[in-house]
N, C-alpha and C. Protein backbone atom coordinates (compact mmCIF):
# COMPACT_ATOMS: atom_id res chain seq x y z
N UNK A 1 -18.78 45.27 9.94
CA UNK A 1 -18.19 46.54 10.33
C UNK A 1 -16.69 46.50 10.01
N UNK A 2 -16.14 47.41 9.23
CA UNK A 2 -14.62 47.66 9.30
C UNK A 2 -13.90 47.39 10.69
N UNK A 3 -12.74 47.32 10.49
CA UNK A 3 -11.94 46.89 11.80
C UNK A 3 -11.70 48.08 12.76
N UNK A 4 -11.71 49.13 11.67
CA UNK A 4 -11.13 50.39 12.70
C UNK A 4 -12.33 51.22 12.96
N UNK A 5 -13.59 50.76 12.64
CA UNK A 5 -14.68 51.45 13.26
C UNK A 5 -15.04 50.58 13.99
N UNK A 6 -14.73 49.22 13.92
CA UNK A 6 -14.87 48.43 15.34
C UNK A 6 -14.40 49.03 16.93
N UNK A 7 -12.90 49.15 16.20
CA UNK A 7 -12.25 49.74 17.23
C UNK A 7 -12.49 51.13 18.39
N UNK A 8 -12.90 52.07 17.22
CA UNK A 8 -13.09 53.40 17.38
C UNK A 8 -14.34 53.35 18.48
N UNK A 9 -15.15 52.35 18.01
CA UNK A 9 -16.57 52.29 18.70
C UNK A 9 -16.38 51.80 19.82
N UNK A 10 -15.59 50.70 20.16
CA UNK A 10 -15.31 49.89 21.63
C UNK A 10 -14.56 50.59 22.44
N UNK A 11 -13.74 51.58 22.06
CA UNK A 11 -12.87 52.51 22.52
C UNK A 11 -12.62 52.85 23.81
N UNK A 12 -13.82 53.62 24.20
CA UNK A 12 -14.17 53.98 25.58
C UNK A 12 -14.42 52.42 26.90
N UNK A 13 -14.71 51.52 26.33
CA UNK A 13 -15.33 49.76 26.83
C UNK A 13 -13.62 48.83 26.61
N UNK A 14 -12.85 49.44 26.03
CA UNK A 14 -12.23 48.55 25.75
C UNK A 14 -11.04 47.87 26.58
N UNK A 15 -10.84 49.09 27.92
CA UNK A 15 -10.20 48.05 29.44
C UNK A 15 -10.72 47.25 29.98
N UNK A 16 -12.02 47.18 29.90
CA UNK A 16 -12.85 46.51 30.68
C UNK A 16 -12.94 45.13 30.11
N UNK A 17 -13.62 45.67 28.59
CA UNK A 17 -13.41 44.12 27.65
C UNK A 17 -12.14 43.40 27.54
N UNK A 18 -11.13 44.10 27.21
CA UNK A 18 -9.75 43.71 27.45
C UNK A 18 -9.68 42.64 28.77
N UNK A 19 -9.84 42.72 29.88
CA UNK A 19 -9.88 41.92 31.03
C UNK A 19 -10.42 40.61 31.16
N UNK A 20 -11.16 40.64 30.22
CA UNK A 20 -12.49 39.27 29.98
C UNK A 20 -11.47 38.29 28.58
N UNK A 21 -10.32 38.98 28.52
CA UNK A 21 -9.96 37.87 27.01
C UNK A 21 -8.49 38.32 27.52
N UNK A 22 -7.65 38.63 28.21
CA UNK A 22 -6.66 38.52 28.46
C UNK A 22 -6.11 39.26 29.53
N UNK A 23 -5.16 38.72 30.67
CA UNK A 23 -4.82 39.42 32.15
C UNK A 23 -3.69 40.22 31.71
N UNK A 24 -3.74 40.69 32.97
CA UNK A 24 -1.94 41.89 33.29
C UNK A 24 -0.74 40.56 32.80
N UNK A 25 -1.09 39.34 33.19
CA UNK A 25 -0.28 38.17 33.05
C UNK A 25 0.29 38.33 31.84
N UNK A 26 0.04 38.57 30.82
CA UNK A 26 0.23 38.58 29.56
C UNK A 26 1.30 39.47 29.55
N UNK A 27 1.10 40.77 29.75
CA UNK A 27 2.27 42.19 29.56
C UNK A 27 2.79 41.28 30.74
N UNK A 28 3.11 41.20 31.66
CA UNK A 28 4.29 40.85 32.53
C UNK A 28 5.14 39.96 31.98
N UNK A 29 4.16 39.04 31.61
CA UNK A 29 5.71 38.15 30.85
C UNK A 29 6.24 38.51 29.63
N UNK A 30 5.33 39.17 28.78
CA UNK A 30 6.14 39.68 27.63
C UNK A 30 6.72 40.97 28.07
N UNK A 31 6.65 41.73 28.94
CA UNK A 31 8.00 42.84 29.71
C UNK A 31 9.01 41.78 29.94
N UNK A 32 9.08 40.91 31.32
CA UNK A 32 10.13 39.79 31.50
C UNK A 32 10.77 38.82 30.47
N UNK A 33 10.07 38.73 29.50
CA UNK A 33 10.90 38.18 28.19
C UNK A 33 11.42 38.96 27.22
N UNK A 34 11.29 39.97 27.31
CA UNK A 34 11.90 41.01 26.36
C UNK A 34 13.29 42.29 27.72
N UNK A 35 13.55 41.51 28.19
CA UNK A 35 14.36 41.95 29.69
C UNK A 35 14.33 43.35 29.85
N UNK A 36 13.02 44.35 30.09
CA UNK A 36 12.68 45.54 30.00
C UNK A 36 13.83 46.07 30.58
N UNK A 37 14.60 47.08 30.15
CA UNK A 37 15.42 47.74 31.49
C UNK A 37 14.96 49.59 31.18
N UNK A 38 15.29 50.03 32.33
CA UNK A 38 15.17 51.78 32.35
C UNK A 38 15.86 52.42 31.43
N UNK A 39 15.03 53.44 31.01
CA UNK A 39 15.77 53.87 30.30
C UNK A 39 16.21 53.70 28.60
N UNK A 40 15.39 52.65 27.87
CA UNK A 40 15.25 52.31 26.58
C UNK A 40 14.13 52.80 25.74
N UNK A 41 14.14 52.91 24.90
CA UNK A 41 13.27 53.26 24.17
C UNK A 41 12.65 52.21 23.38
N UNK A 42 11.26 52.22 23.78
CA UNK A 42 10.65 51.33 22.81
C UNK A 42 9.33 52.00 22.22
N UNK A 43 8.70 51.18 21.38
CA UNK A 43 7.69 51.35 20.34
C UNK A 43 6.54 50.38 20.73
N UNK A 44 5.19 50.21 20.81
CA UNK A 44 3.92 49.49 21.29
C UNK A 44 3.08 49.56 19.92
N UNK A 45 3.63 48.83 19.09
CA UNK A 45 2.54 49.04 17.69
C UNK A 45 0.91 48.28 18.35
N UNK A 46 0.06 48.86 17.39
CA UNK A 46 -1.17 48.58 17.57
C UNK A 46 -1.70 48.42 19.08
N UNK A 47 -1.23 49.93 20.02
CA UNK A 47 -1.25 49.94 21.09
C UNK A 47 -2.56 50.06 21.48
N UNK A 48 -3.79 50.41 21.14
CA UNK A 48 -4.62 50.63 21.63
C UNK A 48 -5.37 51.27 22.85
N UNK A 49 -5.59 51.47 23.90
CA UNK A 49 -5.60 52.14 25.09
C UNK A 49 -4.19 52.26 26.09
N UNK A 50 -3.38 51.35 25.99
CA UNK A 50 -1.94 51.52 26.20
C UNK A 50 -1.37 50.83 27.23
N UNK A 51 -2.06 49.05 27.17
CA UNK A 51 -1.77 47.80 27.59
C UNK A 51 -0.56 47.80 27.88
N UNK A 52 0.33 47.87 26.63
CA UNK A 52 1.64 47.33 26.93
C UNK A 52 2.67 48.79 27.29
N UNK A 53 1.71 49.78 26.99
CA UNK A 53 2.17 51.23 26.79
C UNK A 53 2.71 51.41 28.52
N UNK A 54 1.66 51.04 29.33
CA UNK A 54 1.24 51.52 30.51
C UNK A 54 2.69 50.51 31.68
N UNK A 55 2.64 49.43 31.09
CA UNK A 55 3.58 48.20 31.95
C UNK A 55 5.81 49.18 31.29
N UNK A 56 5.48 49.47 30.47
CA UNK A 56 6.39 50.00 29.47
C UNK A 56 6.53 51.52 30.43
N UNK A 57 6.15 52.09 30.52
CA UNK A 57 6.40 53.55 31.43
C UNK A 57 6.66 53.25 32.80
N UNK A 58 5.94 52.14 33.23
CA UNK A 58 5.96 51.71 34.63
C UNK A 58 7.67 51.47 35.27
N UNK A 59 8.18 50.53 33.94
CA UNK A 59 9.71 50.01 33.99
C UNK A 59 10.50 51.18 33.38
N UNK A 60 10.09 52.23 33.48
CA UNK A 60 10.78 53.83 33.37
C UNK A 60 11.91 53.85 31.94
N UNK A 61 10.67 52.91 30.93
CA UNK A 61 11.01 52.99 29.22
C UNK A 61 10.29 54.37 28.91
N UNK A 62 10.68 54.79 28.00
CA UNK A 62 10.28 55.57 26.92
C UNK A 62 9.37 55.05 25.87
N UNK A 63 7.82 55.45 25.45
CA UNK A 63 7.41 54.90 24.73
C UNK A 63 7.28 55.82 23.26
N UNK A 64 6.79 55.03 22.58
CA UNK A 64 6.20 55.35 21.10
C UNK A 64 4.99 54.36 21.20
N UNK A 65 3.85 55.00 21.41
CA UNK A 65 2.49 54.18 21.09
C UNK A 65 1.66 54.45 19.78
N UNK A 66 1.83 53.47 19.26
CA UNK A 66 1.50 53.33 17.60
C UNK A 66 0.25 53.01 17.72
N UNK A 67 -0.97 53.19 16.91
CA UNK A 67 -2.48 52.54 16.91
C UNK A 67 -2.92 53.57 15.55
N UNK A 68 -3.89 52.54 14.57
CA UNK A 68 -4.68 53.36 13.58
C UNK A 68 -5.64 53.86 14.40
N UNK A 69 -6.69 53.16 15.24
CA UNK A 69 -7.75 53.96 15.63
C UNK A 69 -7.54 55.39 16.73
N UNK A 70 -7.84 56.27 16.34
CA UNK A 70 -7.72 57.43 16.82
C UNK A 70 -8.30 57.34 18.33
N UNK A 71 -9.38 56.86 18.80
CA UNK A 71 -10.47 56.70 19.78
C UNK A 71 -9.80 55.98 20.57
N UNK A 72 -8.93 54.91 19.96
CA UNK A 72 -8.36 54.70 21.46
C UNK A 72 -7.03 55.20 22.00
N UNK A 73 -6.56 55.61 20.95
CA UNK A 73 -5.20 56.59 21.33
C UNK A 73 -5.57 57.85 22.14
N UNK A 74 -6.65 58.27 21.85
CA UNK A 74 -7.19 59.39 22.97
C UNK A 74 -7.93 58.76 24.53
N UNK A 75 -7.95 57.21 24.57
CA UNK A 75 -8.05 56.83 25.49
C UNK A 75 -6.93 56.52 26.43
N UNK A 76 -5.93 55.97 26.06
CA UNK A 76 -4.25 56.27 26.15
C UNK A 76 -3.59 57.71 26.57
N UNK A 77 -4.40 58.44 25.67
CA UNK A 77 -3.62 59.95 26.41
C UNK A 77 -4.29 60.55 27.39
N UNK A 78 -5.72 60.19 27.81
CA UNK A 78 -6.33 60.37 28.93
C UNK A 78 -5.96 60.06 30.15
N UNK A 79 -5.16 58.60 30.43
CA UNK A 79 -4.67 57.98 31.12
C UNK A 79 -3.42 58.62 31.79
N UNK A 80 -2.89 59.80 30.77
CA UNK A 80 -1.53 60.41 31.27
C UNK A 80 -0.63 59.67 32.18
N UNK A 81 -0.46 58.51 31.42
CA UNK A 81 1.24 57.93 32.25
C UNK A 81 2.44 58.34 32.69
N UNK A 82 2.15 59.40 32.03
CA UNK A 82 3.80 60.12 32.25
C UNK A 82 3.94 60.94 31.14
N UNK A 83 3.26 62.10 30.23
CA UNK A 83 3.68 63.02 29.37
C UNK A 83 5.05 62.88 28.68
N UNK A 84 5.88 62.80 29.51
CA UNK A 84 7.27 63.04 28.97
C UNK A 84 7.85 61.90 28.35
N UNK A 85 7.21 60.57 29.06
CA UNK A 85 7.59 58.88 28.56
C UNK A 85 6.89 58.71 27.45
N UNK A 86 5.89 58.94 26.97
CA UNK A 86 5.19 58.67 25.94
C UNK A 86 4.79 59.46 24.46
N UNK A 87 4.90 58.84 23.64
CA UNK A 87 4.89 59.76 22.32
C UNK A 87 3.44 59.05 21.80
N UNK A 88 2.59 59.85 21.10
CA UNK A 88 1.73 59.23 20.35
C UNK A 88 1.30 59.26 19.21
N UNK A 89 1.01 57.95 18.27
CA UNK A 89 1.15 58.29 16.96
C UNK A 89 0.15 57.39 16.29
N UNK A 90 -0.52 58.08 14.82
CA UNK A 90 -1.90 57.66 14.52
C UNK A 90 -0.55 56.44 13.32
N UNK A 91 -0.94 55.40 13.19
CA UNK A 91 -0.34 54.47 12.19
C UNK A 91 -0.52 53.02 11.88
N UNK A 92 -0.06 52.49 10.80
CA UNK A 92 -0.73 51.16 11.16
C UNK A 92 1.00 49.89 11.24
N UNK A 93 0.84 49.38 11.57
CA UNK A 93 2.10 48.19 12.22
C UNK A 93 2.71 47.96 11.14
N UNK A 94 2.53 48.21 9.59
CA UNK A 94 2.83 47.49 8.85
C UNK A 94 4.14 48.50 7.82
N UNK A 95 3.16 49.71 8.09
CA UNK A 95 3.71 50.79 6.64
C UNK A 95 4.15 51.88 8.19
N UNK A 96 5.20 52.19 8.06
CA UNK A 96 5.80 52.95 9.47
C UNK A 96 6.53 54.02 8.55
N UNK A 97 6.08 55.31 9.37
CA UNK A 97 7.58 56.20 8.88
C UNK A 97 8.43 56.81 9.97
N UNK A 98 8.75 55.74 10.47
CA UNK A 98 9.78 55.72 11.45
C UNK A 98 10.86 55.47 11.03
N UNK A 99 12.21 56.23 11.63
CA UNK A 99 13.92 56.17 11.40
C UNK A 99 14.23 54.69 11.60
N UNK A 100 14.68 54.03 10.90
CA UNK A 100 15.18 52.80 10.83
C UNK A 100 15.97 52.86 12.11
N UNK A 101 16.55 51.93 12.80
CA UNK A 101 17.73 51.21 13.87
C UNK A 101 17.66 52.53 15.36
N UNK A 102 16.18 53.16 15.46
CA UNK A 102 16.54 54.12 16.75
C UNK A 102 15.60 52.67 17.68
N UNK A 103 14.70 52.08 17.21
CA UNK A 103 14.04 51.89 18.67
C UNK A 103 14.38 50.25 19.06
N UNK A 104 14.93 50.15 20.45
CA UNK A 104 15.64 49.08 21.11
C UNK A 104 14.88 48.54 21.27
N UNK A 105 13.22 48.34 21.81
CA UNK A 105 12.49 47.20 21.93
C UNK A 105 10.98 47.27 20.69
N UNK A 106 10.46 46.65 20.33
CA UNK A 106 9.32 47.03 19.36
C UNK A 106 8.44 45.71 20.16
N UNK A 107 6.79 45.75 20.38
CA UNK A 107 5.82 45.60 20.88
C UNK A 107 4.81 45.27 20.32
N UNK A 108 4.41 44.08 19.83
CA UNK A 108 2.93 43.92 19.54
C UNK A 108 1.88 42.66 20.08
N UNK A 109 1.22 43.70 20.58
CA UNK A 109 0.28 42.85 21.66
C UNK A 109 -0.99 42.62 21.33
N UNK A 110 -2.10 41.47 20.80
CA UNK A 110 -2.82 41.20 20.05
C UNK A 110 -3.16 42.32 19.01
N UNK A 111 -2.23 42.51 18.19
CA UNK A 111 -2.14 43.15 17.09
C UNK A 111 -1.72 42.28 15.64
N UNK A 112 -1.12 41.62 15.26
CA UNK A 112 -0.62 40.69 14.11
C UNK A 112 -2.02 39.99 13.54
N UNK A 113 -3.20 39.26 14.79
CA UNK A 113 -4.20 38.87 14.04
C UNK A 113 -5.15 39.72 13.34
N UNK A 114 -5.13 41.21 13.16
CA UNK A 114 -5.45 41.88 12.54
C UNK A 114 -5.23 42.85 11.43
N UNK A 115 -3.63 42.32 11.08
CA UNK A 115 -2.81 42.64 10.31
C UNK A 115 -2.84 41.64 8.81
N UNK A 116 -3.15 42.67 7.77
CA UNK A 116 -3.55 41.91 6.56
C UNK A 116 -2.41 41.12 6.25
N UNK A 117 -0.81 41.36 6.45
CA UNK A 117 0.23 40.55 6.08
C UNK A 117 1.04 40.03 7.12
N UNK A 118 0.70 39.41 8.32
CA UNK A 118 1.62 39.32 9.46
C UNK A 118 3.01 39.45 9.01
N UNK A 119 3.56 38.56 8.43
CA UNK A 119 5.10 38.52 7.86
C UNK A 119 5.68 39.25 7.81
N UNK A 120 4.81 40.53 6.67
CA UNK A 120 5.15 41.57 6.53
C UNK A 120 5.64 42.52 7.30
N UNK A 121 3.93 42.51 8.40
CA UNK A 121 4.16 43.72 9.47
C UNK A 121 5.94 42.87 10.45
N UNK A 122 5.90 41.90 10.51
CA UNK A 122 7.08 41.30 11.51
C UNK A 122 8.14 41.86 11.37
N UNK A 123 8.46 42.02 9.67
CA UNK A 123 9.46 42.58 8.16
C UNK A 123 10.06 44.05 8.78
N UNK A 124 8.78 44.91 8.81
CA UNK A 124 9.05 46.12 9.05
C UNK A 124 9.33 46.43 10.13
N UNK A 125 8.48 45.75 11.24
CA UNK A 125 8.81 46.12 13.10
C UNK A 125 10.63 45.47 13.32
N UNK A 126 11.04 44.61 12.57
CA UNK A 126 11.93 43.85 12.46
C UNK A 126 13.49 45.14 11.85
N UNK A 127 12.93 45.71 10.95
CA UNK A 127 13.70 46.48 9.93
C UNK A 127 14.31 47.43 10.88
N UNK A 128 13.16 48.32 11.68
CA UNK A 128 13.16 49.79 12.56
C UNK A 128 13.78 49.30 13.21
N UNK A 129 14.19 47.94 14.37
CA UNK A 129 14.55 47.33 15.31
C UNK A 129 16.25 48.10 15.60
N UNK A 130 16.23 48.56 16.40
CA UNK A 130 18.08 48.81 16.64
C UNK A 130 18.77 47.64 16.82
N UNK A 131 20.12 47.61 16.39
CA UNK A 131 20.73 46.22 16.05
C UNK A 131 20.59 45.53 17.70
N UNK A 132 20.52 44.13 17.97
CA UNK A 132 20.65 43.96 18.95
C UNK A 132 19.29 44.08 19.64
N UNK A 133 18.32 44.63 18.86
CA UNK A 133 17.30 44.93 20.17
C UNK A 133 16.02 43.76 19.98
N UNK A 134 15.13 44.16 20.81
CA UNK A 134 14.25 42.94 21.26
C UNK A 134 12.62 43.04 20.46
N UNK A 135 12.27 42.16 19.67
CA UNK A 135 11.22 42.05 19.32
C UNK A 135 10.15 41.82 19.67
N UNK A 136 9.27 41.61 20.24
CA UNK A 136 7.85 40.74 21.47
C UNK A 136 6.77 40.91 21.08
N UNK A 137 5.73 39.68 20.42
CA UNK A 137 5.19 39.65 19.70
C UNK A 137 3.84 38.43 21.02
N UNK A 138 2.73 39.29 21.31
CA UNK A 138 2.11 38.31 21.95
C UNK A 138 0.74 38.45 20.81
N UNK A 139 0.41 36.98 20.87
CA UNK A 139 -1.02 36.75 19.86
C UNK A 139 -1.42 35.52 19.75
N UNK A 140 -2.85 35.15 19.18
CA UNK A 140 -3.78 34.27 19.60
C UNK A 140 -2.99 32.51 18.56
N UNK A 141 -2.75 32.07 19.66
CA UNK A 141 -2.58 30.34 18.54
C UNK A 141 -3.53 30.47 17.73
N UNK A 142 -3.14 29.59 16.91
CA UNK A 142 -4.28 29.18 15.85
C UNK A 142 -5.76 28.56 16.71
N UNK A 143 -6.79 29.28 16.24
CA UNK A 143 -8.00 28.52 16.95
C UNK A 143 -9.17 28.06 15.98
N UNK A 144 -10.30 27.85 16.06
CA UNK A 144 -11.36 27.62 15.42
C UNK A 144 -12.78 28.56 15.84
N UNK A 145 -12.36 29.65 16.18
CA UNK A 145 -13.45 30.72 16.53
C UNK A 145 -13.58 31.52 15.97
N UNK A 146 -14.63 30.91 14.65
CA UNK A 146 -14.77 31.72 13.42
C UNK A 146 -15.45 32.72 13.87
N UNK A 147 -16.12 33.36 15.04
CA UNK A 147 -17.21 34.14 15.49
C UNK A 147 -16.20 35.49 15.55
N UNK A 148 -15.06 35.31 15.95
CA UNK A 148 -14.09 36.48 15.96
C UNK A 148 -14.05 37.11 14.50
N UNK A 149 -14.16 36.62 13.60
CA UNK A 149 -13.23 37.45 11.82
C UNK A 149 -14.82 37.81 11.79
N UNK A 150 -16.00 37.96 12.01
CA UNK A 150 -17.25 38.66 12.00
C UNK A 150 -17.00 39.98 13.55
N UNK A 151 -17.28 39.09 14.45
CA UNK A 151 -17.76 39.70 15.33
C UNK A 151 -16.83 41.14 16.24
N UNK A 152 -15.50 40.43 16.13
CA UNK A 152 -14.56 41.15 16.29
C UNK A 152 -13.49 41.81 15.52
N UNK A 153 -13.77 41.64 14.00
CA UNK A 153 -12.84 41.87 13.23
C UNK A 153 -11.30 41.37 13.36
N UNK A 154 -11.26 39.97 13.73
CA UNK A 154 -9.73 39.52 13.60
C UNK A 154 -9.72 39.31 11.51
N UNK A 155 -9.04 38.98 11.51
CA UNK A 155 -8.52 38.55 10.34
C UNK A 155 -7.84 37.31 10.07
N UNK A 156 -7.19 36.89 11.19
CA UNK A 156 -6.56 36.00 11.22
C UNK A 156 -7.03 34.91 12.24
N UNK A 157 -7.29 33.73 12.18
CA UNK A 157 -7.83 33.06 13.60
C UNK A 157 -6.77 32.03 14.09
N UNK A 158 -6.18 32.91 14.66
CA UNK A 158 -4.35 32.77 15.45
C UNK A 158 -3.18 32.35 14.44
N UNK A 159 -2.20 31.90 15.19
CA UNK A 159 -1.53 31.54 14.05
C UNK A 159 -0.69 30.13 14.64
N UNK A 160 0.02 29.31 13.77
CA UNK A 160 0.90 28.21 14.14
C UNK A 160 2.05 28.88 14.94
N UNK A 161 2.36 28.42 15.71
CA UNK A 161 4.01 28.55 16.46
C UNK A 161 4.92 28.24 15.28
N UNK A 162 4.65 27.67 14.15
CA UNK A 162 5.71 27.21 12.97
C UNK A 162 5.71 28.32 12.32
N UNK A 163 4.89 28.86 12.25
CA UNK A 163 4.58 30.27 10.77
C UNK A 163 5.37 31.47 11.70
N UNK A 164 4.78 31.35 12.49
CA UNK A 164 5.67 33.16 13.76
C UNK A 164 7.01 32.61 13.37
N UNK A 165 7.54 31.58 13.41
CA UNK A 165 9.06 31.28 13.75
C UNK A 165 9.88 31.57 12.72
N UNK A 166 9.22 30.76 11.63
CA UNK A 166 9.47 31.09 10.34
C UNK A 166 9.34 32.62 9.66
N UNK A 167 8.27 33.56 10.35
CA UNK A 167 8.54 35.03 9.74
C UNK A 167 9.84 35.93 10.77
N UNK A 168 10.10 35.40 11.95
CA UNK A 168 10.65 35.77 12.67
C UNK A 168 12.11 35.69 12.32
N UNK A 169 12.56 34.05 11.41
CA UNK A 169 13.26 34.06 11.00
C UNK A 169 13.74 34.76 9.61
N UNK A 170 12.88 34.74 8.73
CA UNK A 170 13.04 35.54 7.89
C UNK A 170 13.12 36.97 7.49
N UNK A 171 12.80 37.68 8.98
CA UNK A 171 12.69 38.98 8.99
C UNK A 171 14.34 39.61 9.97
N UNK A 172 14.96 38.50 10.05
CA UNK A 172 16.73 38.52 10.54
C UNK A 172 16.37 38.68 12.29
């Protein structure tokens, strides 16, 4: 199955499944490491039902929730967090037509292992970044669970802490 008819299909299942492969633990510390404050504007690429979207409105940010699959971005706007905090937009992490240097924090939360060029996508979320602002990138170590690039459509089966560092660095 394609990745984004994976998606589209789990759509409605996908808080629930979400819970079984990763906690609230996750967005809390990547909010607390990226020092959320009120009042900023950030971006949630490959937001999906609106994980990081939802912790992000909570700390009275402004969002931009990015996701290709349509199905779950309408699961996200169902949720109505706050109308006025949230923008929503059909796209993929990599190819953005977003204004370069407006958004202060950028967001991707198991999104990169499904990204055909991680580097790349890092490149561009990196580019849009307002000077000064905060990048936060949560995703799977490198593992050996080939059952995921079938079953779940990863692409990637995690990555080294050496390779993130290294695109992180190279993307300034």
């Amino acid at each position: 199955m394609h990745e984004r008819g994976y998606f589209d299909e789990i759509a409605p299942r996908w808080d629930d499944m979400r819970r079984t492969y990763f906690s609230e633990g996750v967005r809390d510390r990547a909010l607390s490491e990226a020092r959320v404050q009120p009042g900023k504007l950030a971006a949630d690429v490959g937001a999906g039902t609106g994980f990081i979207t939802e912790g992000l409105i909570g700390h009275g940010v402004e969002v931009l929730a990015i996701d290709e699959s349509l199905p779950m971005l309408q699961v996200l706007r169902r949720k109505a967090f706050g109308a006025a905090a949230c923008t929503v937009a059909s796209g993929a992490p990599n190819v953005s037509p977003f204004v370069p240097a407006r958004w202060t924090m950028f967001f991707a939360n198991m999104c990169l292992h499904h990204v055909v060029h991680p580097a790349a996508a890092i490149g561009e979320m990196a580019r849009i970044l307002k000077k000064g602002g905060t990048l936060t990138i949560t995703d799977l170590d490198e593992h050996a669970f080939a059952f995921l690039t079938e079953e779940r459509t990863d692409r990637w089966m995690g990555f080294k802490k050496e390779d993130t560092r290294t695109w992180f660095a190279e993307a300034g």
